[in-house]
C-alpha atoms as a PDB file:
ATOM      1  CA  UNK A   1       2.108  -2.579 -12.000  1.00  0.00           C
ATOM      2  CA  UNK A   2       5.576  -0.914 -12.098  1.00  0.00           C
ATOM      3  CA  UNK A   3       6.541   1.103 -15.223  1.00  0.00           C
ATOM      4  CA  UNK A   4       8.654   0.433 -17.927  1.00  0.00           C
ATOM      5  CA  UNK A   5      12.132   2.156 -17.824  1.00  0.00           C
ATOM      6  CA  UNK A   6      12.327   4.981 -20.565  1.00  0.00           C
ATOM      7  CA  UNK A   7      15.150   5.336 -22.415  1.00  0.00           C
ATOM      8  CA  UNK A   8      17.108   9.106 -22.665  1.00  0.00           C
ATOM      9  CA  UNK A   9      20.177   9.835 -25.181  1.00  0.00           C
ATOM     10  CA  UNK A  10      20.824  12.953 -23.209  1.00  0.00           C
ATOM     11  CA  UNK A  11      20.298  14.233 -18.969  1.00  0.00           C
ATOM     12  CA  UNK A  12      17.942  17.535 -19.029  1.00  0.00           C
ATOM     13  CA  UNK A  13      19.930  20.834 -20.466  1.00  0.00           C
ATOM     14  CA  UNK A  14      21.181  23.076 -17.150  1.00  0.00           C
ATOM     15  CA  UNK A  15      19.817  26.044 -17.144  1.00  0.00           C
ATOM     16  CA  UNK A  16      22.577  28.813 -16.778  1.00  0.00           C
ATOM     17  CA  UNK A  17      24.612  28.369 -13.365  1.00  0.00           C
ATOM     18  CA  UNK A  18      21.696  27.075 -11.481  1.00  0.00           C
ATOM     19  CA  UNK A  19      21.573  23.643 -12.860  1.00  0.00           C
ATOM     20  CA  UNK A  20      17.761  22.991 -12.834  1.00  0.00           C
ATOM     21  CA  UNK A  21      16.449  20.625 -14.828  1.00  0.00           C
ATOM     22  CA  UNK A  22      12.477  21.386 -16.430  1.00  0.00           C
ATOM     23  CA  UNK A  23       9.147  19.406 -15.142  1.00  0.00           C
ATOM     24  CA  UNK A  24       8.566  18.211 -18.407  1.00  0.00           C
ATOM     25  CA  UNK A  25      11.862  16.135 -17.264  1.00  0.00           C
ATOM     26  CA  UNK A  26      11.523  15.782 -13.975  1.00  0.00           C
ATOM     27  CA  UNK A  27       8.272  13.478 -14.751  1.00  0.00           C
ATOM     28  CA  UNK A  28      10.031  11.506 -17.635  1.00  0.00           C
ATOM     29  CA  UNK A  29      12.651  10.860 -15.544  1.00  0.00           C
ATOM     30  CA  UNK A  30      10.765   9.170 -12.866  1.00  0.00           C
ATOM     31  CA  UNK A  31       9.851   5.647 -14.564  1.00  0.00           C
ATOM     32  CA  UNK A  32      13.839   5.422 -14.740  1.00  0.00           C
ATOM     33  CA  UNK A  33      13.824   5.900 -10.775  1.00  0.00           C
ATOM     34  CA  UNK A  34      11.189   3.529 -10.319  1.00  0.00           C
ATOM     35  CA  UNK A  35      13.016   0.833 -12.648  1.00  0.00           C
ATOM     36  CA  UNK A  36      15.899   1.285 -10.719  1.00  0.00           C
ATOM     37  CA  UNK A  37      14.444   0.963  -7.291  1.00  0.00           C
ATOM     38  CA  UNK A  38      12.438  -2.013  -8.361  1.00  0.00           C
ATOM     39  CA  UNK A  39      16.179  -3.842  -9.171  1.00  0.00           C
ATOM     40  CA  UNK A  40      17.408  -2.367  -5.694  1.00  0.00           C
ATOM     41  CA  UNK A  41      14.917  -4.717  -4.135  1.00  0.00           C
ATOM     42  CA  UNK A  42      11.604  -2.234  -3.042  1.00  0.00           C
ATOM     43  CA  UNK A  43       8.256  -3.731  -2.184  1.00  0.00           C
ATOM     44  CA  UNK A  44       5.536  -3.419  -4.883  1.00  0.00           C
ATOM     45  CA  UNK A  45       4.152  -1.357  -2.012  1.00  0.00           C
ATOM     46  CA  UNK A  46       6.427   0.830  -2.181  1.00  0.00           C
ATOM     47  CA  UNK A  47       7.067   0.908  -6.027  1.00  0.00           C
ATOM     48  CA  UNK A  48       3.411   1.473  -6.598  1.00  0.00           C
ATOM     49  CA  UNK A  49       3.416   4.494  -3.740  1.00  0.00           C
ATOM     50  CA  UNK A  50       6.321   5.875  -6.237  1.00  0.00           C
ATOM     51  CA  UNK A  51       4.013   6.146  -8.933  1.00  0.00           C
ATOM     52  CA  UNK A  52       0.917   6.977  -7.296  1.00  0.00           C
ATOM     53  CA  UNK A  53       2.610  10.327  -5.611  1.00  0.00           C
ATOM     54  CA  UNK A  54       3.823  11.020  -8.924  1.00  0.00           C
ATOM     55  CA  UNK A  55       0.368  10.686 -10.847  1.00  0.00           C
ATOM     56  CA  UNK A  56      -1.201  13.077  -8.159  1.00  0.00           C
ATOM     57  CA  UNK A  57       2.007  16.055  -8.464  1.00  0.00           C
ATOM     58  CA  UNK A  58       1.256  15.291 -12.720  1.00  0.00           C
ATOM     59  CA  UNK A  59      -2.239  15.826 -12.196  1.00  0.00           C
ATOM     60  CA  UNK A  60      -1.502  18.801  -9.871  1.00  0.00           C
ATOM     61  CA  UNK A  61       0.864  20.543 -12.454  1.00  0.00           C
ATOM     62  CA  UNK A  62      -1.246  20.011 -15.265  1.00  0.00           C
ATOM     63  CA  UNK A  63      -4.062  21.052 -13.388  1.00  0.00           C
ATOM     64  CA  UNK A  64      -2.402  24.456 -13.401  1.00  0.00           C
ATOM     65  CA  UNK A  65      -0.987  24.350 -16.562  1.00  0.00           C
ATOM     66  CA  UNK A  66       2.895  24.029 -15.780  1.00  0.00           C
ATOM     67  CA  UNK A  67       4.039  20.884 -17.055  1.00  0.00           C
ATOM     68  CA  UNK A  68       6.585  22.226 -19.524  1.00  0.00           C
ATOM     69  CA  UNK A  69       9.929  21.843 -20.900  1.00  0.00           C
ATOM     70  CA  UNK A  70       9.794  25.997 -19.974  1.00  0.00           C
ATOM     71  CA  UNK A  71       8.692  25.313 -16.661  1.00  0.00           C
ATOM     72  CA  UNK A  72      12.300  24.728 -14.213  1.00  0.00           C
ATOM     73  CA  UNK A  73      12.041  22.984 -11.057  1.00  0.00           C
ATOM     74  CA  UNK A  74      13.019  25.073  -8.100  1.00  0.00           C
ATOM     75  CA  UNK A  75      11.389  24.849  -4.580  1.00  0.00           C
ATOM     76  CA  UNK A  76       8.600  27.760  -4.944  1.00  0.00           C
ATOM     77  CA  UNK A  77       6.869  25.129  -7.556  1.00  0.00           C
ATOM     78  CA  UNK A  78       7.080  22.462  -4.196  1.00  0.00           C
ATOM     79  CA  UNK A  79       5.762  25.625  -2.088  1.00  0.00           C
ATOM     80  CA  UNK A  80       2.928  25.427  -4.072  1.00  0.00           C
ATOM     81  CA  UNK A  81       1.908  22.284  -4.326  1.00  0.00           C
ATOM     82  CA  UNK A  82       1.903  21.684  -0.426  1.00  0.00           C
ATOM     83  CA  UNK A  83      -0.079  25.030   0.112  1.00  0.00           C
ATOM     84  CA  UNK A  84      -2.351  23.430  -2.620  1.00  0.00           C
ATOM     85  CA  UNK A  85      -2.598  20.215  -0.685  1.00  0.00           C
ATOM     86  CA  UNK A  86      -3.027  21.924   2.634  1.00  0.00           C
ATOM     87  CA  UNK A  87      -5.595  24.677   1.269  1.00  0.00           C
ATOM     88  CA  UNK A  88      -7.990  21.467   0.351  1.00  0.00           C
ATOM     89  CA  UNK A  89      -7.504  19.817   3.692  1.00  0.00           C
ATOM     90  CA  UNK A  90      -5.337  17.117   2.883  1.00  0.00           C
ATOM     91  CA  UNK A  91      -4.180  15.714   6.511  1.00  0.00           C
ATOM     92  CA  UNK A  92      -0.927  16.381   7.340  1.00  0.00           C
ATOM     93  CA  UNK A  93       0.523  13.100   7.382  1.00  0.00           C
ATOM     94  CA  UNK A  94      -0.739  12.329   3.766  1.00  0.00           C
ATOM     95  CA  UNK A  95       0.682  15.675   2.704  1.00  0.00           C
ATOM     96  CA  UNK A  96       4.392  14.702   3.984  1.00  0.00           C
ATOM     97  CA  UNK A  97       4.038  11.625   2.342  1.00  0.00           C
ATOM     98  CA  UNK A  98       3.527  12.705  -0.609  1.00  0.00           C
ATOM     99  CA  UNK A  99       6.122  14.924  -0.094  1.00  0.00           C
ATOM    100  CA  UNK A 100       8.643  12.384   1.364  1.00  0.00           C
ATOM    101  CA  UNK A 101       8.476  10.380  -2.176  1.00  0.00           C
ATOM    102  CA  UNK A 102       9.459  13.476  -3.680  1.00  0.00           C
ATOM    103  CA  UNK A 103      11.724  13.796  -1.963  1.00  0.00           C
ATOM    104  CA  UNK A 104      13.575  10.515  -2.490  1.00  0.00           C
ATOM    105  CA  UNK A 105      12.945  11.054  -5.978  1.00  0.00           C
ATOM    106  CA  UNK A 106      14.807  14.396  -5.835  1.00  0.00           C
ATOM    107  CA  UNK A 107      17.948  12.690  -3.948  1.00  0.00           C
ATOM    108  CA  UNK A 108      17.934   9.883  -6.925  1.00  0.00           C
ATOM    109  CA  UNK A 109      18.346  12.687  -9.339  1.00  0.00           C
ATOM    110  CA  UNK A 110      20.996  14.227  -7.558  1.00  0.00           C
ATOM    111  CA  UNK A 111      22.942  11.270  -7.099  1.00  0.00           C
ATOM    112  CA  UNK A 112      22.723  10.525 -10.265  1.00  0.00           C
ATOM    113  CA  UNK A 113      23.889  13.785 -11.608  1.00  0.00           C
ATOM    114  CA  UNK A 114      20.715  14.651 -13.607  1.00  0.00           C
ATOM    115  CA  UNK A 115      20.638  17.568 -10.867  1.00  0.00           C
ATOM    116  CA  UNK A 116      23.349  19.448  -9.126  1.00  0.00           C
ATOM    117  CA  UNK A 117      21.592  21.608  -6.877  1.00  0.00           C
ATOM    118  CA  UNK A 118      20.240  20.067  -3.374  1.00  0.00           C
ATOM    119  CA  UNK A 119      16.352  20.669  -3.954  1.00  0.00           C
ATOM    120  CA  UNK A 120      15.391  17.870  -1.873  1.00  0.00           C
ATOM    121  CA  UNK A 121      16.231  19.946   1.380  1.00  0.00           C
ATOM    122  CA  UNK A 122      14.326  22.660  -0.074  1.00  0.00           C
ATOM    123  CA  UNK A 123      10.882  20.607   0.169  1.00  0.00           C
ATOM    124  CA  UNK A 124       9.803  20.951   3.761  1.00  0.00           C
ATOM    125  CA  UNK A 125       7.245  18.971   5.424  1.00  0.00           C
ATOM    126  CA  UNK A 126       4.163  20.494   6.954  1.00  0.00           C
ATOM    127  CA  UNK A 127       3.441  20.738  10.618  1.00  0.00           C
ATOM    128  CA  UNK A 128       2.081  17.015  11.855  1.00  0.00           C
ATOM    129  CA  UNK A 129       0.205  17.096  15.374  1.00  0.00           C
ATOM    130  CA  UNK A 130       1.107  14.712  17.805  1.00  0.00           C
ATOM    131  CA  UNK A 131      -0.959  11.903  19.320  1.00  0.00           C
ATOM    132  CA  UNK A 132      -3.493  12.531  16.835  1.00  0.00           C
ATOM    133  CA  UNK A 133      -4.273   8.567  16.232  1.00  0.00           C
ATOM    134  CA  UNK A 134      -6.612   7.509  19.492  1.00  0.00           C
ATOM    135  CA  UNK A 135      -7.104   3.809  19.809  1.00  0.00           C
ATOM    136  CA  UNK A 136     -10.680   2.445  19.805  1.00  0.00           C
ATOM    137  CA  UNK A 137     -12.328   1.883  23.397  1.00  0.00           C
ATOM    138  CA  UNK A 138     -13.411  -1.891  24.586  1.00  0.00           C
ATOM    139  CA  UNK A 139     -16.899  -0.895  23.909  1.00  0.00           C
ATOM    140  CA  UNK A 140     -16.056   0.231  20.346  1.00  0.00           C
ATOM    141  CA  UNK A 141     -14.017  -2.833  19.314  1.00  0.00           C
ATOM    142  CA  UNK A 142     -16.917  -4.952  20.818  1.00  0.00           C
ATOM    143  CA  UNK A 143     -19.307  -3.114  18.823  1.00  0.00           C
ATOM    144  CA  UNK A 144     -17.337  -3.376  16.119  1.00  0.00           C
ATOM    145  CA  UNK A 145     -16.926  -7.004  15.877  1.00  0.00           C
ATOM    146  CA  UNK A 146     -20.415  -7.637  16.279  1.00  0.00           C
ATOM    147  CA  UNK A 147     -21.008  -5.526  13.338  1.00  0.00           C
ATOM    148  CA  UNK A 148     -19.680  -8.376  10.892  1.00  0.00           C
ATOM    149  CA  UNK A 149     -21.895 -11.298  10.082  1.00  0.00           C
ATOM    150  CA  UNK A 150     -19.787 -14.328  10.005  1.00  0.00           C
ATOM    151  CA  UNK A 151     -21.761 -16.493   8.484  1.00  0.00           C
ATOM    152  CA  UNK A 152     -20.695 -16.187   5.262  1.00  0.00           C
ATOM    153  CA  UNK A 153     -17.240 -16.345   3.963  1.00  0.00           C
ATOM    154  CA  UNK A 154     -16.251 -12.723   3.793  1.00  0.00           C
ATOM    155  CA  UNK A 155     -17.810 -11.858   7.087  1.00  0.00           C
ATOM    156  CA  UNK A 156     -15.674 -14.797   8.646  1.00  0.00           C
ATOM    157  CA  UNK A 157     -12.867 -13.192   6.824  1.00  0.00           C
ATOM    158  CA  UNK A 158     -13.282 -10.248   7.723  1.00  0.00           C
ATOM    159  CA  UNK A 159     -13.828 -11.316  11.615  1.00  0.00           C
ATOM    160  CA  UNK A 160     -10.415 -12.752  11.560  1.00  0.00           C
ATOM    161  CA  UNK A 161      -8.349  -9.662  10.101  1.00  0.00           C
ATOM    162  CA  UNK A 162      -9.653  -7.469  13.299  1.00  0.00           C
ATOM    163  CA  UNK A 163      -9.027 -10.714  15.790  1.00  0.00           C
ATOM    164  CA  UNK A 164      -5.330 -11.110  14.323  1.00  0.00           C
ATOM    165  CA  UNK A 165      -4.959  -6.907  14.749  1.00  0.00           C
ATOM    166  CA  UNK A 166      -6.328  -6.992  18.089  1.00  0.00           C
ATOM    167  CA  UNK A 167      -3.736  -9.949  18.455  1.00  0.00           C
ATOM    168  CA  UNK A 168      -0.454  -8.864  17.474  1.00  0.00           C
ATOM    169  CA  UNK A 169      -1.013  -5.732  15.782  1.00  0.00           C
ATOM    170  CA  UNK A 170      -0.245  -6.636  12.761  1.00  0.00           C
ATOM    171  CA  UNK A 171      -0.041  -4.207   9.531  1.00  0.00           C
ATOM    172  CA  UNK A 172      -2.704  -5.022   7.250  1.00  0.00           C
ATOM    173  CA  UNK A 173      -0.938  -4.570   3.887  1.00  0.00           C
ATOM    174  CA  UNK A 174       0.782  -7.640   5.649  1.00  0.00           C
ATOM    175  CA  UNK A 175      -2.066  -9.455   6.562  1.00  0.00           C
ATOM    176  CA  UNK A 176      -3.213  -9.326   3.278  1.00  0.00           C
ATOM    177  CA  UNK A 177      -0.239 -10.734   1.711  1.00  0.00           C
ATOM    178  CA  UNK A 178      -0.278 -13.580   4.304  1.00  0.00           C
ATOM    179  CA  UNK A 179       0.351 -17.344   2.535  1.00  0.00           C
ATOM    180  CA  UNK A 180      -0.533 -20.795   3.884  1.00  0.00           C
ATOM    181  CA  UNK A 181       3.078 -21.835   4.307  1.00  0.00           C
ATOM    182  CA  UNK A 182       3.715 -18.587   6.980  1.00  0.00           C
ATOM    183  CA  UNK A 183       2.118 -19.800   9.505  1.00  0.00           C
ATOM    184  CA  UNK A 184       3.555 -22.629  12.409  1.00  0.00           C
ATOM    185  CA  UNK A 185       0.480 -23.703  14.270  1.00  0.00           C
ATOM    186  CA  UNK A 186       2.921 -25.486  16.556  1.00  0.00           C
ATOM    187  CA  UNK A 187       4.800 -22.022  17.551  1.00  0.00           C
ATOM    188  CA  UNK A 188       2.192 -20.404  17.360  1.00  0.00           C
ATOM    189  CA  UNK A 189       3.928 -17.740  15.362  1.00  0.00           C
ATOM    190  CA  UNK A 190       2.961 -16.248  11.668  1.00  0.00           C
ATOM    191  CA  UNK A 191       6.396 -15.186   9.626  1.00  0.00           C
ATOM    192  CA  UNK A 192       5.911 -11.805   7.807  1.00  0.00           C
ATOM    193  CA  UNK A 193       7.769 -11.988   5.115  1.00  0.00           C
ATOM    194  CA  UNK A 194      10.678  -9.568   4.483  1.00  0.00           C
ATOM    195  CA  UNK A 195       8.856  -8.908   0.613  1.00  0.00           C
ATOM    196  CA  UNK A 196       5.681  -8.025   1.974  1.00  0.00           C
ATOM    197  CA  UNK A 197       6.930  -6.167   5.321  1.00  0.00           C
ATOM    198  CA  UNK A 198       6.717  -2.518   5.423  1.00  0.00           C
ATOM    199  CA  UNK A 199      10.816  -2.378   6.626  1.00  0.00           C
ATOM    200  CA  UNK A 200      12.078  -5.004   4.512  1.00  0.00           C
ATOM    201  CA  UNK A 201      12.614  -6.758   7.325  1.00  0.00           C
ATOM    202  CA  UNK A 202      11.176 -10.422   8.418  1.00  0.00           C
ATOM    203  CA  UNK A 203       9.713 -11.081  11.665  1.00  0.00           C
ATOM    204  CA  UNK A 204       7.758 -13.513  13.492  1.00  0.00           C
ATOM    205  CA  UNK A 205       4.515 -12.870  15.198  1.00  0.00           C
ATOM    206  CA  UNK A 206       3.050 -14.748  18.086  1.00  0.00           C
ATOM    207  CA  UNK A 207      -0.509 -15.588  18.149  1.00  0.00           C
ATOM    208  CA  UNK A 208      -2.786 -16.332  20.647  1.00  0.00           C
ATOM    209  CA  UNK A 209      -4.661 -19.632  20.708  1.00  0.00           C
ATOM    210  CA  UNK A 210      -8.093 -18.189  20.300  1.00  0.00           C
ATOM    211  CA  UNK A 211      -6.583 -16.769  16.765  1.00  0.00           C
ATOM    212  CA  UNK A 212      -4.972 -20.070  15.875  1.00  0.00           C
ATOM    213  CA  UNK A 213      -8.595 -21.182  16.139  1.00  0.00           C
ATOM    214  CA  UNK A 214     -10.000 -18.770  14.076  1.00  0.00           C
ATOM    215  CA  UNK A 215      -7.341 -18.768  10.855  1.00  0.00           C
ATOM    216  CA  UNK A 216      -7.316 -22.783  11.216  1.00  0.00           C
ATOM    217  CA  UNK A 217     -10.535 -22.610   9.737  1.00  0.00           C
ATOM    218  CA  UNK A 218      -9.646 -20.000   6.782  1.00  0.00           C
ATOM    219  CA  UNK A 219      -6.916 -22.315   5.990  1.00  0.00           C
ATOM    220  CA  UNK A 220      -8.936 -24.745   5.818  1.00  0.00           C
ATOM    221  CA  UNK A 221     -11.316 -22.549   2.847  1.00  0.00           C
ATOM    222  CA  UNK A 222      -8.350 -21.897   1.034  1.00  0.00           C
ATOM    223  CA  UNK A 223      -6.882 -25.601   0.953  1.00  0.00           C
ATOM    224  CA  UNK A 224      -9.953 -26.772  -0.137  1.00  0.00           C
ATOM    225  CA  UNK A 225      -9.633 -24.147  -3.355  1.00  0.00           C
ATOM    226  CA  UNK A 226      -6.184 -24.210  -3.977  1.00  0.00           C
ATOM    227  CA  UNK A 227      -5.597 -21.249  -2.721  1.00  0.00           C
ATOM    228  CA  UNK A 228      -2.110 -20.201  -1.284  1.00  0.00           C
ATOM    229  CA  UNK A 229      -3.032 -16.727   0.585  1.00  0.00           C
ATOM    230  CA  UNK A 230      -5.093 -16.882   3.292  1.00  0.00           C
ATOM    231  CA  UNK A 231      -7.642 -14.141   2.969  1.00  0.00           C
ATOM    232  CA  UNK A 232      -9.076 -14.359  -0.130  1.00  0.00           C
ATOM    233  CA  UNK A 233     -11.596 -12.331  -2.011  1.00  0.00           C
ATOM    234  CA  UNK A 234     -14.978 -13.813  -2.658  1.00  0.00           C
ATOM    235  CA  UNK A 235     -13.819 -13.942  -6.513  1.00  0.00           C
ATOM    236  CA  UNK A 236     -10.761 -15.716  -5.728  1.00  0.00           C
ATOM    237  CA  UNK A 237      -7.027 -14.903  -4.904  1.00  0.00           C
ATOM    238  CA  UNK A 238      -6.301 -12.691  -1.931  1.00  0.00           C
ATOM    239  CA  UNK A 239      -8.486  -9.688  -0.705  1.00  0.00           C
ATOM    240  CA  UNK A 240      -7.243  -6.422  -2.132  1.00  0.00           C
ATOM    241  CA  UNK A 241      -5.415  -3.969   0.661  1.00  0.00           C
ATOM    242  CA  UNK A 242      -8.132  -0.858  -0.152  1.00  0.00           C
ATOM    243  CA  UNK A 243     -11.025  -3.382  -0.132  1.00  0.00           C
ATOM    244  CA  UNK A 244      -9.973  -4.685   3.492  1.00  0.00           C
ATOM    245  CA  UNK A 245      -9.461  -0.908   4.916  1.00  0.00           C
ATOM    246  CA  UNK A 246     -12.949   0.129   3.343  1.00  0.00           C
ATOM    247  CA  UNK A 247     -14.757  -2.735   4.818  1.00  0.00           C
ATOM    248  CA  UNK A 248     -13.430  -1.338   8.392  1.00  0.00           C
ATOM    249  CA  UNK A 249     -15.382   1.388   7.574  1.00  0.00           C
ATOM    250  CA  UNK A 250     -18.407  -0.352   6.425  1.00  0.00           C
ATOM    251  CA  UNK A 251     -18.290  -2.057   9.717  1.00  0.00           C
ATOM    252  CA  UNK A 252     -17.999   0.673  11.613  1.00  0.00           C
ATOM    253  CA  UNK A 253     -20.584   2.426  10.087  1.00  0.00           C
ATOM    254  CA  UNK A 254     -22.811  -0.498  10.767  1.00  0.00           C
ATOM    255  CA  UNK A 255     -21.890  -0.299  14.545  1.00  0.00           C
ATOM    256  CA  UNK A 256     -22.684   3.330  14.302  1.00  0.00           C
ATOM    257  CA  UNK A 257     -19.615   4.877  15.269  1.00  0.00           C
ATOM    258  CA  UNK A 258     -18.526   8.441  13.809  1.00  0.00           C
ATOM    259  CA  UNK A 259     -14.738   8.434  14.497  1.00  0.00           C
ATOM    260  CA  UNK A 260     -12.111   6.969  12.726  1.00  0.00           C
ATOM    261  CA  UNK A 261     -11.663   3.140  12.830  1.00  0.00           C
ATOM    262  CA  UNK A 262      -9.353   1.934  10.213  1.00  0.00           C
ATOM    263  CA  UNK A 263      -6.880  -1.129  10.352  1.00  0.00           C
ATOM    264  CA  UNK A 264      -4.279   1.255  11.216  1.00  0.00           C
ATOM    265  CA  UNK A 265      -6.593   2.607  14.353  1.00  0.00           C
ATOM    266  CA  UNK A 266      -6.571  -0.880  15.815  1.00  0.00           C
ATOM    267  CA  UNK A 267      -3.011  -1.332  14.970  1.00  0.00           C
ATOM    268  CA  UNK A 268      -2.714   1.638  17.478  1.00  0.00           C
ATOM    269  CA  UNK A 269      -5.224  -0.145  19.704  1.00  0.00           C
ATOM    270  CA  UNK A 270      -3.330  -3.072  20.315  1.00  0.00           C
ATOM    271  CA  UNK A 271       0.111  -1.206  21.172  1.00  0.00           C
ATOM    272  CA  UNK A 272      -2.380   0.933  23.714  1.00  0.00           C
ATOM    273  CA  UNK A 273      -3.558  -2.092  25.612  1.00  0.00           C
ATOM    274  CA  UNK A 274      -0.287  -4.039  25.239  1.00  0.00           C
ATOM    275  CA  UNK A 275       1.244  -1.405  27.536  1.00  0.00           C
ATOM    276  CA  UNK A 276      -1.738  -1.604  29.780  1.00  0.00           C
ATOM    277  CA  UNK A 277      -1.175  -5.421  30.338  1.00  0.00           C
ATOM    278  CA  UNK A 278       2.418  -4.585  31.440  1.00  0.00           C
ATOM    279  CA  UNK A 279       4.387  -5.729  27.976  1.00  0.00           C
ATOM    280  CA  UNK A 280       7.309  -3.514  27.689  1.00  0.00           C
ATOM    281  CA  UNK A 281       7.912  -1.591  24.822  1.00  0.00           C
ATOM    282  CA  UNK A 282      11.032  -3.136  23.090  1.00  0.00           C
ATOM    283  CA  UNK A 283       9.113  -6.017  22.761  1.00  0.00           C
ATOM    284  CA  UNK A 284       5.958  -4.090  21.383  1.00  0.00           C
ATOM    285  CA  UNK A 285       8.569  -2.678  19.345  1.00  0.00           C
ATOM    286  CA  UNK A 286       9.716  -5.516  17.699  1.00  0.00           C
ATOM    287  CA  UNK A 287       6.349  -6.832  17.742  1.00  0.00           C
ATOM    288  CA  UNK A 288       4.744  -4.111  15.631  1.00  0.00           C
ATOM    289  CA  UNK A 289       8.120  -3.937  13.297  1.00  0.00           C
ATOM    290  CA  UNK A 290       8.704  -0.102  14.300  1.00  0.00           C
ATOM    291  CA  UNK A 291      13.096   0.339  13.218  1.00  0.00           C
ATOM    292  CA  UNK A 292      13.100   2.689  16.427  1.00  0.00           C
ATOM    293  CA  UNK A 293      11.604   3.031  19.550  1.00  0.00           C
ATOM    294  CA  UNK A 294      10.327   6.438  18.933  1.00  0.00           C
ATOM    295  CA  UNK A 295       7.496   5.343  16.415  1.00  0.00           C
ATOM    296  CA  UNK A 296       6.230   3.081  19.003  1.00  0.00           C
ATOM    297  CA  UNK A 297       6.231   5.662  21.208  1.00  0.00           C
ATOM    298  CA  UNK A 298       3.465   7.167  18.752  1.00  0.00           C
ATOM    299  CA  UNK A 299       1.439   4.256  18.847  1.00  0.00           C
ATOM    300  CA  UNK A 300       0.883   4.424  23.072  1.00  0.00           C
ATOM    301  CA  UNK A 301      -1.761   7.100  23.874  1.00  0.00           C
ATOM    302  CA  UNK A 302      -2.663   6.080  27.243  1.00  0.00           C
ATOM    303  CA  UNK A 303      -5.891   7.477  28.446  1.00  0.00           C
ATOM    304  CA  UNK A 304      -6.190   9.861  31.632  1.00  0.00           C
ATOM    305  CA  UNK A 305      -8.227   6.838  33.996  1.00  0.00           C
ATOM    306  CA  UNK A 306      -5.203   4.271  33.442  1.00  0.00           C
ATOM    307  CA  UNK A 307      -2.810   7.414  33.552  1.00  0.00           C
ATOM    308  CA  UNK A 308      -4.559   8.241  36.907  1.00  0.00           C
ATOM    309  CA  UNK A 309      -4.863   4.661  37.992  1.00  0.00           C
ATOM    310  CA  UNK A 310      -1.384   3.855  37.798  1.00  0.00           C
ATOM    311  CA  UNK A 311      -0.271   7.390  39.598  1.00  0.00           C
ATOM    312  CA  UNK A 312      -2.570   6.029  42.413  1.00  0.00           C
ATOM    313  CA  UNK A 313      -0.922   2.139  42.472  1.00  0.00           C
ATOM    314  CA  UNK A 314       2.538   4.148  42.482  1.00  0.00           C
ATOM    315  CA  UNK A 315       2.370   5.960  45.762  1.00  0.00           C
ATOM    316  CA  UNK A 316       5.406   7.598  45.344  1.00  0.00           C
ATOM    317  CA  UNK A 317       4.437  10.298  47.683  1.00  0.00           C
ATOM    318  CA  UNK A 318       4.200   8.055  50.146  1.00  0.00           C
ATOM    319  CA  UNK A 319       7.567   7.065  50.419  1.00  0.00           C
ATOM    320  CA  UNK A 320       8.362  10.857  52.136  1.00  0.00           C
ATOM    321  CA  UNK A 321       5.242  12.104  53.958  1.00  0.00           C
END
């Protein structure tokens, strides 16, 4: 739920010549940002992100006791609270994250005069290590999907999210948020609407006729309730986002594997083996909704054996000696 807009007579007091504002009003401030962004047009996804990066830096200043109207902003207090984050093993991506929304937040208060000094480029991201995210092997999916029981409704359910991944590699915040009326059996193509799309943007996904099978059948569970998402929770109305990713991990728990096996994993999983069946990548690009093709380069971690394979089907030696 997005927060209420507050209402300030004044903007925060500069301090001297440096123009700081305090972090007493640097927190008030933000359900004004938030309000604003939410008439600009930003997911709920987004808006809620907003507020959740913010509750965690609260927490974190009041933690250690600097959430005052005597407290200024400057970028040792941002120092701080990523050495914090990285001292308690926070992964580097969620660390510049968190960071990132902070950093939007401290452009927003720039442009709109409440600060005059540039602190945003003052907040520097941590250190992120490449080609961390390795896709799930064929043996792992398989085990995987035989994990889930699908016979019962949230098994089924559950069944169909990793088939439509494993299909088009499809985000599952969008999955989630997937209605009756998006998909064209004909086409064969599911619309992801720009409201519930990570870029804004809309865009169609094909999908293969084993998964038109499959989500024929879920369509057919919600019709029969009046339901107008298509992956519902067992109480009613769709499945929650968090609920989805943690029954990945139930699954994959079940199938006794160790490493990490989110939605997000076999996200990366399909863009792995979409390469290895010869798509090119500006159509996996539009495909997985990436604004530029270095993202989906992150996505293709090709292992040594196909690396090796396709050195071998090459030849390119051969063309001299």
């Amino acid at each position: 739920m997005v927060k209420s807009k507050i209402k300030m007579n004044t903007k925060p007091l500069p301090i001297e010549s440096n123009n700081y504002m305090s972090v007493l009003d640097f927190v008030k401030l933000h359900d004004s940002f938030v309000s604003q962004k939410l008439v600009e047009g930003l997911s709920q996804r987004t808006l809620q992100d907003y507020n959740k990066h913010m509750d965690y830096f609260k927490k974190w200043l009041e933690a250690e006791q600097r959430l005052s109207g005597s407290r200024w902003l400057d970028k040792v207090l941002f120092n701080e609270y990523s050495a914090h984050m990285i001292m308690n093993n926070y992964a580097p991506n969620t660390i510049n994250i968190r960071l990132r929304t902070i950093k939007t937040y401290l452009n927003w208060l720039r442009s709109e005069e409440y600060l005059t000094v540039d602190l945003a480029s003052k907040v520097k991201y941590v250190r992120v290590p490449k080609d961390t995210i390795k896709p799930l092997s064929t043996t792992e999916i398989r085990r995987m999907l035989n994990a889930v029981d699908t016979s019962n409704y949230a098994g089924f359910r559950d069944y169909c999210l990793m088939i439509m991944i494993l299909d088009n590699g499809i985000r599952i915040n969008e999955a989630v948020n997937l209605k009756i009326d998006d998909f064209d059996f004909k086409r064969k193509v599911i619309t992801v609407r720009s409201q519930t799309a990570k870029t804004r943007c809309e865009r169609f996904l094909p999908i293969s006729k084993k998964t038109v099978g499959l989500l024929q059948q879920l369509i057919s569970v919600a019709s029969d309730n009046n339901e107008e998402y298509l992956f519902l929770s067992s109480l009613g109305g769709k499945i929650d986002t968090l609920v989805a990713i943690k029954n990945f991990r139930k699954y994959a728990k079940k199938a006794g594997l160790s490493k990490k096996c989110t939605p997000h994993v076999w996200r990366h999983t399909f863009a792995v083996n979409a390469v290895k069946a010869n798509m090119d990548v500006f159509t996996l690009q539009r495909i997985l909704g990436h604004a530029s093709l270095s993202t989906t380069r992150l996505y293709i971690q090709l292992d040594d054996e196909f690396i090796s394979a396709k050195h071998s089907e090459a030849r390119v030696l051969d063309r001299f000696v």
